[in-house]
Protein backbone atom coordinates (compact mmCIF):
# COMPACT_ATOMS: atom_id res chain seq x y z
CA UNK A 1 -13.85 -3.07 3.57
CA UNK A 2 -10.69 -4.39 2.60
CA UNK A 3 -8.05 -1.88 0.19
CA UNK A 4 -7.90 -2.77 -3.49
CA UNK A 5 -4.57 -4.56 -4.02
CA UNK A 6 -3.19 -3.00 -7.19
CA UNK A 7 -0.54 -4.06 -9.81
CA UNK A 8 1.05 -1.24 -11.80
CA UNK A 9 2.71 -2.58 -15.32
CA UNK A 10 5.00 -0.21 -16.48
CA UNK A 11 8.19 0.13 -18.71
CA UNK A 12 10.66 2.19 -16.78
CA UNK A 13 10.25 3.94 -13.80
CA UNK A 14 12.15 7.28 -15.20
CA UNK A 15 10.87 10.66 -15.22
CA UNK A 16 8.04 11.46 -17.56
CA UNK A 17 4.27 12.33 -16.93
CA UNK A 18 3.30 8.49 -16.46
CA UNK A 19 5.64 7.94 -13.57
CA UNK A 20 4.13 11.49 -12.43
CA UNK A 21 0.95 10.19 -12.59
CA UNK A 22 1.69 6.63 -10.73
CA UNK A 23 3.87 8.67 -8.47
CA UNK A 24 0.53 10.61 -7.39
CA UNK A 25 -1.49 7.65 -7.11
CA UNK A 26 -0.06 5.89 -4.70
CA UNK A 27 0.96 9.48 -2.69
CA UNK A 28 -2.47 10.69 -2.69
CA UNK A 29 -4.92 7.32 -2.51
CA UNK A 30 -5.61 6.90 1.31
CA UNK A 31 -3.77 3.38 1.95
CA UNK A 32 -7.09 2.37 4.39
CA UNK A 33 -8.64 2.08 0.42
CA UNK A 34 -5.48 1.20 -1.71
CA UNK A 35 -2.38 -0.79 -1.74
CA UNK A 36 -0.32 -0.30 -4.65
CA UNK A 37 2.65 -2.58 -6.06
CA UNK A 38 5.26 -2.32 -9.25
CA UNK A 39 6.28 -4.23 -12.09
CA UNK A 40 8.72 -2.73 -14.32
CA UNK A 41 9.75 -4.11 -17.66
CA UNK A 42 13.22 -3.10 -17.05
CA UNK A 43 16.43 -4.08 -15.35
CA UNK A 44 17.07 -0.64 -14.61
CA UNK A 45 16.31 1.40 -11.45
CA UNK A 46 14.22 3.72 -12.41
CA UNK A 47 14.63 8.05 -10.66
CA UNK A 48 11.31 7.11 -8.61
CA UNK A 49 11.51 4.08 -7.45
CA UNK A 50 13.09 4.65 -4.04
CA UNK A 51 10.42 7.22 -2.93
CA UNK A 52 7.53 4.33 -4.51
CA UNK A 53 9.13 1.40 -2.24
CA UNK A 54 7.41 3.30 0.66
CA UNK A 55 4.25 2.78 -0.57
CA UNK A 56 4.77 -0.89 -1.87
CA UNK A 57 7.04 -3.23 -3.29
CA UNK A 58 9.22 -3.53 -6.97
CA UNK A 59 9.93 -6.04 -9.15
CA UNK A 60 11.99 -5.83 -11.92
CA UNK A 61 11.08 -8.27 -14.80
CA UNK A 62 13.94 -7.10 -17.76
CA UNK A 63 13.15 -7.66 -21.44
CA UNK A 64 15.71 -8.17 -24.16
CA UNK A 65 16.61 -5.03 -26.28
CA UNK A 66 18.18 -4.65 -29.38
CA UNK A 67 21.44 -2.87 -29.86
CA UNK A 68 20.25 -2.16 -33.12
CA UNK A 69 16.71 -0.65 -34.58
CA UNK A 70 16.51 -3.30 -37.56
CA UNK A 71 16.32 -5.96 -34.21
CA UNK A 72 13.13 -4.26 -32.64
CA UNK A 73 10.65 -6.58 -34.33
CA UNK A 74 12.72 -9.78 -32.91
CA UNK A 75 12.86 -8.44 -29.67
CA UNK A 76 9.27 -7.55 -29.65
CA UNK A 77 7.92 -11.00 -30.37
CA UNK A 78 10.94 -12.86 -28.64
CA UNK A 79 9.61 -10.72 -25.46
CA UNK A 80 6.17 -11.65 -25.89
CA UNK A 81 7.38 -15.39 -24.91
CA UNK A 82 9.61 -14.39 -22.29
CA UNK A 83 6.70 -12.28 -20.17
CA UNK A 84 4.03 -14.82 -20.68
CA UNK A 85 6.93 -16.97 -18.70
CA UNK A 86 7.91 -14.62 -16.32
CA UNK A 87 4.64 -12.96 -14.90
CA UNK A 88 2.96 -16.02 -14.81
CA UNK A 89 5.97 -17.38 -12.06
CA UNK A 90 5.27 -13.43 -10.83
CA UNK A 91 1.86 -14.17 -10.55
CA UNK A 92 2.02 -17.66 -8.92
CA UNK A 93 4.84 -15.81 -6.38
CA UNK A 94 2.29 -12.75 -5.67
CA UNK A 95 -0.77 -13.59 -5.44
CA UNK A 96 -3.86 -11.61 -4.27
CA UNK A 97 -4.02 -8.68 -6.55
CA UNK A 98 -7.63 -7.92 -7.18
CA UNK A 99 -6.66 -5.04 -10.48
CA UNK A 100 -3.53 -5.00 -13.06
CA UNK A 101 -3.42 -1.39 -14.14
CA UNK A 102 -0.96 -1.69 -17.47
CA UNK A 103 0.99 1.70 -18.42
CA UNK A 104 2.97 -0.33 -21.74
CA UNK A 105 2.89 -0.32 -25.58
CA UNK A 106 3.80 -3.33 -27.10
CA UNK A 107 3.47 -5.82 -24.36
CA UNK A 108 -0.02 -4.47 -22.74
CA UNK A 109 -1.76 -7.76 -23.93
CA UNK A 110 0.42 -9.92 -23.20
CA UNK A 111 0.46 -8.32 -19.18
CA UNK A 112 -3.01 -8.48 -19.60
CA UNK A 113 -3.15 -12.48 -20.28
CA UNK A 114 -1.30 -13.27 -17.74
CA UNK A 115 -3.66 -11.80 -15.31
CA UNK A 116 -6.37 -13.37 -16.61
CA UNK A 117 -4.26 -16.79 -16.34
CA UNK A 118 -3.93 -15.62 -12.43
CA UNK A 119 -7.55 -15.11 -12.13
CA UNK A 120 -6.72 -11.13 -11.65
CA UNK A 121 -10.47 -10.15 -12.16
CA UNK A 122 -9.98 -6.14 -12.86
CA UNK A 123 -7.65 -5.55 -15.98
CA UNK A 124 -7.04 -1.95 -17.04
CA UNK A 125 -5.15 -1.34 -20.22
CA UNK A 126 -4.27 2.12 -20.50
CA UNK A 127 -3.07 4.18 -23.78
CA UNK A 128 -0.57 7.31 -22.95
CA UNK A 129 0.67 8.10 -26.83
CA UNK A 130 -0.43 9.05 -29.47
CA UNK A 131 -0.81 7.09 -32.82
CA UNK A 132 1.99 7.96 -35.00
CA UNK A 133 1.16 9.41 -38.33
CA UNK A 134 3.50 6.80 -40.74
CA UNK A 135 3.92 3.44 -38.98
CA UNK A 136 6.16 0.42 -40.53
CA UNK A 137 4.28 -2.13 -41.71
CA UNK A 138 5.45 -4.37 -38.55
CA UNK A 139 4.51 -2.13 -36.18
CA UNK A 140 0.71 -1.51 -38.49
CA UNK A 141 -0.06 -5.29 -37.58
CA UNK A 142 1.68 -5.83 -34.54
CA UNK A 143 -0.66 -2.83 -32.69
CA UNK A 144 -3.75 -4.32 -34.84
CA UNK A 145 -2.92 -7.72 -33.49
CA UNK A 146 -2.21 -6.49 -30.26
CA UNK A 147 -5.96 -4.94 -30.11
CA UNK A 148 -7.40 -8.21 -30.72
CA UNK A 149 -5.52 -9.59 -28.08
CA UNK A 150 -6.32 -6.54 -25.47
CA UNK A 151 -10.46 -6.06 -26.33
CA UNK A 152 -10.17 -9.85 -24.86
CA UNK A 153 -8.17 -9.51 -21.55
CA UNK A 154 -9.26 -6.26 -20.73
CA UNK A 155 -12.23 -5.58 -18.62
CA UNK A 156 -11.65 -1.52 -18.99
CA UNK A 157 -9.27 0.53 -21.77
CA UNK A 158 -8.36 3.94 -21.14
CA UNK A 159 -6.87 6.29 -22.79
CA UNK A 160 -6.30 10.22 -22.17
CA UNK A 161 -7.07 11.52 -25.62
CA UNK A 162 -8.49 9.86 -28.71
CA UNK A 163 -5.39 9.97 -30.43
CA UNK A 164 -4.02 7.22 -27.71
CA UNK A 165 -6.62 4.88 -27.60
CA UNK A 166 -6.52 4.93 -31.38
CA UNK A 167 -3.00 3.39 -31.00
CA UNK A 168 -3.34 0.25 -29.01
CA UNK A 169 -7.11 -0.32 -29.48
CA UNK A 170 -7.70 1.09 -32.94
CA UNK A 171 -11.59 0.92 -33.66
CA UNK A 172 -12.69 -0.84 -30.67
CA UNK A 173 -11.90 3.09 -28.67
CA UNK A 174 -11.48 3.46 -25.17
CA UNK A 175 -12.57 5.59 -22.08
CA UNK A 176 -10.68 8.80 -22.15
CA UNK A 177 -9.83 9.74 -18.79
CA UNK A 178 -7.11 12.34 -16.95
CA UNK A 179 -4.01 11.02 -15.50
CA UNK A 180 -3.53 12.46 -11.88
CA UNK A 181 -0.18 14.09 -12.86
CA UNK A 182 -0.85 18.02 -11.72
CA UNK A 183 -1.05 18.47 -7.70
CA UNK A 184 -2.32 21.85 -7.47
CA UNK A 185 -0.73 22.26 -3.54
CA UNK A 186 2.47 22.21 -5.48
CA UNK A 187 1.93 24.39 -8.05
CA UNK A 188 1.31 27.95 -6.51
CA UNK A 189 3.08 30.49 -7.74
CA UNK A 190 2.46 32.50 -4.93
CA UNK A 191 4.39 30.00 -3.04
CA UNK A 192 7.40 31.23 -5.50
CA UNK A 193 9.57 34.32 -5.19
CA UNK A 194 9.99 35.44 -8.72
CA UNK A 195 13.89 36.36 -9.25
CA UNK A 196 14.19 39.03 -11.27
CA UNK A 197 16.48 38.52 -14.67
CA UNK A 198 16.89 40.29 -17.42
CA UNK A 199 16.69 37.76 -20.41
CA UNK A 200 13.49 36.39 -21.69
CA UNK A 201 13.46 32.48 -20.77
CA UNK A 202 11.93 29.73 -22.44
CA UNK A 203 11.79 26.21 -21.03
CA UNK A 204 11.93 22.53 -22.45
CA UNK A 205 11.25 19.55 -20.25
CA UNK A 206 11.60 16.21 -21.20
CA UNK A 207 13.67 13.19 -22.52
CA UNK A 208 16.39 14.31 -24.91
CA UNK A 209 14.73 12.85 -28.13
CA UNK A 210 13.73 13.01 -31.76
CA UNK A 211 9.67 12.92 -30.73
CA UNK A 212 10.46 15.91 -28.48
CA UNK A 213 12.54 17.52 -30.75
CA UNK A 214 14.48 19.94 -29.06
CA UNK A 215 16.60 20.56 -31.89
CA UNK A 216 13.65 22.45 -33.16
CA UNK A 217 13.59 24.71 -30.24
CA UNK A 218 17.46 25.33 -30.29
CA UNK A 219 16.30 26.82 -34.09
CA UNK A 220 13.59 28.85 -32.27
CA UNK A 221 15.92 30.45 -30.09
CA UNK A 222 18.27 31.21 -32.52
CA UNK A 223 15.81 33.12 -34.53
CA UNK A 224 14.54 35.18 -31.79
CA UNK A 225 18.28 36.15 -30.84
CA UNK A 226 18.99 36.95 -34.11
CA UNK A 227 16.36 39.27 -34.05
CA UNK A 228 17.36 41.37 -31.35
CA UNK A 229 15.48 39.49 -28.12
CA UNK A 230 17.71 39.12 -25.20
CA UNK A 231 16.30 35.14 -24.64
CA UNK A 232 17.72 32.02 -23.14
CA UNK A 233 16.53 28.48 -23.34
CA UNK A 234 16.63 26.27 -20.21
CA UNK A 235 16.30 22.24 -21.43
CA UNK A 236 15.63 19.88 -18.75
CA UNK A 237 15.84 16.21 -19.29
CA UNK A 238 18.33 13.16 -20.10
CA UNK A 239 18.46 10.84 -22.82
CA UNK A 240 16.60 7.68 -22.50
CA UNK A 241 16.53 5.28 -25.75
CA UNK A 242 18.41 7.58 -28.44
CA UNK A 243 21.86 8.13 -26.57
CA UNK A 244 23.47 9.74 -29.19
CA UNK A 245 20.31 12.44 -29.09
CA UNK A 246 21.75 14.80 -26.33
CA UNK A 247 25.73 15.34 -28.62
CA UNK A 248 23.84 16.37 -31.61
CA UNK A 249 21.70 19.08 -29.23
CA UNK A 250 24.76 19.81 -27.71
CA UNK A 251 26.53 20.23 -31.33
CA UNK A 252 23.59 22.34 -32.66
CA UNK A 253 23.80 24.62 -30.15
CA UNK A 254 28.10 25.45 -29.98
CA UNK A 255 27.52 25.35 -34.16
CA UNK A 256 24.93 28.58 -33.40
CA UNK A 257 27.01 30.51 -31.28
CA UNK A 258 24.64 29.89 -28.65
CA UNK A 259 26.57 28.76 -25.86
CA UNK A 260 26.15 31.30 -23.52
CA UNK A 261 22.19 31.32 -24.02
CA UNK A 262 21.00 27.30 -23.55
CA UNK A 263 21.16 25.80 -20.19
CA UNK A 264 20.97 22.26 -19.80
CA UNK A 265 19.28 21.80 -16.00
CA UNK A 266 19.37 18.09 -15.08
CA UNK A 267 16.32 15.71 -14.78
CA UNK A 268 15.20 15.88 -11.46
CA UNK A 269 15.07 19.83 -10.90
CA UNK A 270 13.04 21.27 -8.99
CA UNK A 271 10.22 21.49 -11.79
CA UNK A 272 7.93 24.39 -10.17
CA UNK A 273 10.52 26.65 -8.89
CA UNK A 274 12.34 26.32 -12.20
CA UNK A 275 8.36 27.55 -14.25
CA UNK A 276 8.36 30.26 -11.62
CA UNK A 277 11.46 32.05 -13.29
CA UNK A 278 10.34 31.05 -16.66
CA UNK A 279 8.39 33.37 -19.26
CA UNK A 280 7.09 30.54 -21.98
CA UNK A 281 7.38 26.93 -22.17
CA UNK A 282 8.36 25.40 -25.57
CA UNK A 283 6.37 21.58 -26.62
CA UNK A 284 7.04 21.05 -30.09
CA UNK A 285 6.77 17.26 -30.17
CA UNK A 286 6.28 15.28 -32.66
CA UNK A 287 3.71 13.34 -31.32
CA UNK A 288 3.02 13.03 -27.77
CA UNK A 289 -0.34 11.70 -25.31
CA UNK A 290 -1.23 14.49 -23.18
CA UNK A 291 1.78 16.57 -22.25
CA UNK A 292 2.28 16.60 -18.37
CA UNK A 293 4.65 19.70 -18.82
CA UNK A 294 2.62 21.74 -20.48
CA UNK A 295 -0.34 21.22 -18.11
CA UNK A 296 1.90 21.96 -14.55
CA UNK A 297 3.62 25.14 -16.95
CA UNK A 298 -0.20 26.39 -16.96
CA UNK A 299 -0.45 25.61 -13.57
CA UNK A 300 2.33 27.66 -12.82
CA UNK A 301 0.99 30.78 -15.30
CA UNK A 302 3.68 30.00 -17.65
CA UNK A 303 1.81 30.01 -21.50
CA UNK A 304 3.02 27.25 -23.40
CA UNK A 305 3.76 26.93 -27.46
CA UNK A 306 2.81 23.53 -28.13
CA UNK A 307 2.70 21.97 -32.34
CA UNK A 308 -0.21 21.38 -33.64
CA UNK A 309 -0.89 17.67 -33.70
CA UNK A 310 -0.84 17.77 -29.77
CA UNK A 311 -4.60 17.21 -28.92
CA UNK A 312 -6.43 20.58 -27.44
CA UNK A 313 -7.50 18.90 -24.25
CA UNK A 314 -4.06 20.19 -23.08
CA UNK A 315 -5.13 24.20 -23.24
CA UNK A 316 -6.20 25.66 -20.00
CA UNK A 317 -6.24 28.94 -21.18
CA UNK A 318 -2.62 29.25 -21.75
CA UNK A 319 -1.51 27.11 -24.98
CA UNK A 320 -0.95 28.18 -28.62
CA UNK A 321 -0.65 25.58 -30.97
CA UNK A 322 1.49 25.91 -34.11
CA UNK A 323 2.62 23.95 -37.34
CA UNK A 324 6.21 22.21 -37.03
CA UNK A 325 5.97 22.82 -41.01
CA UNK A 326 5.79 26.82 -40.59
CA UNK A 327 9.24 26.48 -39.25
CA UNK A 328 11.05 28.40 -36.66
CA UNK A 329 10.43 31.51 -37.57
CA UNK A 330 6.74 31.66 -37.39
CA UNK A 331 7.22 30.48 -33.75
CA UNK A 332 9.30 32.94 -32.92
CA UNK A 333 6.77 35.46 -34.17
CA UNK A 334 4.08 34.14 -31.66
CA UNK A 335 6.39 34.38 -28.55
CA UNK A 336 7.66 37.98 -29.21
CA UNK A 337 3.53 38.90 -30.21
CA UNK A 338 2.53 36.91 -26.99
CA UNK A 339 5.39 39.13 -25.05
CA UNK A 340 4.44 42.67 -26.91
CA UNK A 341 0.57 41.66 -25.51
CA UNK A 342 1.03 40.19 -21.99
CA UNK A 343 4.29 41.21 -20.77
CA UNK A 344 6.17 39.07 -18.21
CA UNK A 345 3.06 37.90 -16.06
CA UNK A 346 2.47 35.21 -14.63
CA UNK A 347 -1.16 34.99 -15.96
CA UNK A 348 -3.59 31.85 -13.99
CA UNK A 349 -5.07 28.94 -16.05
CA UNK A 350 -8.32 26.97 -15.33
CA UNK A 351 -6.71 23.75 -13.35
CA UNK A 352 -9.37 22.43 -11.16
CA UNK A 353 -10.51 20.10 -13.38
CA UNK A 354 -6.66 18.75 -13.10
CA UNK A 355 -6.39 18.52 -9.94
CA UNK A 356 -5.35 15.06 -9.18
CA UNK A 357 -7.33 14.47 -5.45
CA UNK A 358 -10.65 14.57 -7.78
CA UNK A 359 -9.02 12.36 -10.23
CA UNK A 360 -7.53 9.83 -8.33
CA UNK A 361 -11.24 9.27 -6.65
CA UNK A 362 -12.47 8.49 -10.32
CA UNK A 363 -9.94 5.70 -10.37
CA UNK A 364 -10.78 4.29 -7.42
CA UNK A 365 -13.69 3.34 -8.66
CA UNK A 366 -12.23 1.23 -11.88
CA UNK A 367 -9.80 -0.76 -9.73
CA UNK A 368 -12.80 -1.49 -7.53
CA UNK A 369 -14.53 -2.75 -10.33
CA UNK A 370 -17.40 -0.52 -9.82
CA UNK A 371 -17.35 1.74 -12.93
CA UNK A 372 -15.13 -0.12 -15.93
């Protein structure tokens, strides 16, 4: 039997848990079964994409963006022409895939079309964020116009919480379904010689932003300092679409006096032996999918403080889940209770389920077209 030929859609190529999970597809899927190839909606080379061009090739198809957020809607719509152009000539160029696996937002359907145009006859439209509570009233019929478009192109939606699929295919629901992100082999804490250190560290990973809202966790530390707790706070991550993001973290923590106590560790660390010196992981995002970090954090033993709208699919054993709206403080309270109870240790979490070998099988299947 001939390998699936697969097209990935995706935005960027940076680091976050979708790349993770793409990243582990085409790692882990034995290549006498799969063949994998990317399209990224970016001009921009992404941190993965010279490990992926082993696996199979890149194409870069850049959209326009606006240097302003009053021009998003433009763009958006103005883009929507431009793709239906450009992946049809990608199409016509590359032909022979037999699934498009999309990993977008805004411009899922309109990747989607175009396969159908090139007689692509597996289409996969996956969701990886949540809804948003408030949405502009652009953005409230765009998404509802854009899951019209998608419940027609699609021959499977996925999503990995209910919260996701809710965003791009409102009512019409999807599939819910883990992304292969955690690789058990490299999480082992044995395989980690724990350093010993005196302060109490917490860890942040991912893009310097308002949804992640590390500005929050800046305030966390601060309180438990203040109180007497020798802590630091170790932020890992660059900015990605809000620039000036990273100065005002940067500003929040010299106005706190907390120069000495915040570490900012650059985005491609070495993400497990960084957990294995870490005591708690902080996640108090806005809104988020299903927070890769948290789950390889658990993997690792580290517990993880997550807020409360992220969905409870992401607790192994290890996550507490607390209001944004209670405010520092009360955070602060459940880390120095969670230390006065467990100490320092590294305590395990339930993973198999996670581990992406299993999961990857399960996909396998979709892109064959034998369970979509």
């Amino acid at each position: 039997m001939e390998p699936v030929k697969v097209l990935f859609v995706v935005g960027t190529m940076e680091i976050g848990g979708v790349q993770s999970g793409i990243m582990n597809f085409v790692r882990t899927a034995p290549r006498n079964e799969a063949v994998f190839d990317l399209a990224v909606l970016s001009g921009k080379e992404g941190f993965h994409e010279a490990e992926f061009r082993k696996y199979g090739e890149i194409t870069h198809i850049p959209l326009i963006r606006g240097k302003r957020k009053w021009m998003n809607p433009f763009c958006i719509l103005l883009n929507n022409l431009l793709l239906r152009h450009r992946l049809d000539r990608f199409f016509r160029e590359h032909p022979g895939y037999d699934a498009v696996h999309t990993k977008l937002l805004e411009y899922t359907a309109a990747a989607l079309e175009a396969a159908i145009r090139a007689g692509v006859p597996v289409r996969i439209a996956q969701s990886h964020v949540d809804r948003p509570d408030r949405m502009n009233p652009f953005h409230t019929w765009y998404y509802r116009h854009c899951a019209k478009r998608i419940a027609k192109a699609a021959t499977c939606r996925l999503a990995v919480t209910e919260r996701a699929a809710d965003l791009l295919f409102g009512s019409r629901g999807a599939r819910v379904i883990k992304n292969p992100t955690v690789d058990l082999r490299r999480l082992d804490p044995a395989a980690y010689q724990r350093v010993p250190y005196p302060e109490y560290r917490l860890v942040q990973v991912g893009t310097f932003s308002h949804r992640k809202n590390q500005l929050f966790s800046v305030e966390v530390l601060k309180t438990l300092t203040d109180a007497g707790t020798d802590a630091r706070l170790i932020l890992v991550g660059y900015p990605l679409d809000e620039p000036d993001y990273a100065g005002r973290l940067e500003e929040q923590v010299r106005a706190s006096g907390l120069e000495n106590r915040v570490t900012f560790e650059p985005k491609d660390s070495d993400i497990p032996a960084l957990l294995s010196g870490c005591d708690a992981m902080l996640v108090p995002s806005l809104r988020e999918g299903l927070p890769n970090v948290a789950l390889e954090a658990q993997a690792m033993g580290v517990p993880c403080f997550l807020s409360d709208t992220i969905t409870r699919e992401t607790d192994c054993g290890l996550c507490t889940f607390l209001p944004l709206e209670d405010g520092p403080e009360r955070w602060a309270e459940a880390i120095a209770a969670y230390r006065e109870e467990h100490g320092r240790r590294k305590i395990p979490a339930a993973m198999y389920d996670w581990d992406h070998r299993a999961i990857v099988q399960e996909y396998l299947r979709i892109w064959r077209g034998e369970d979509v």
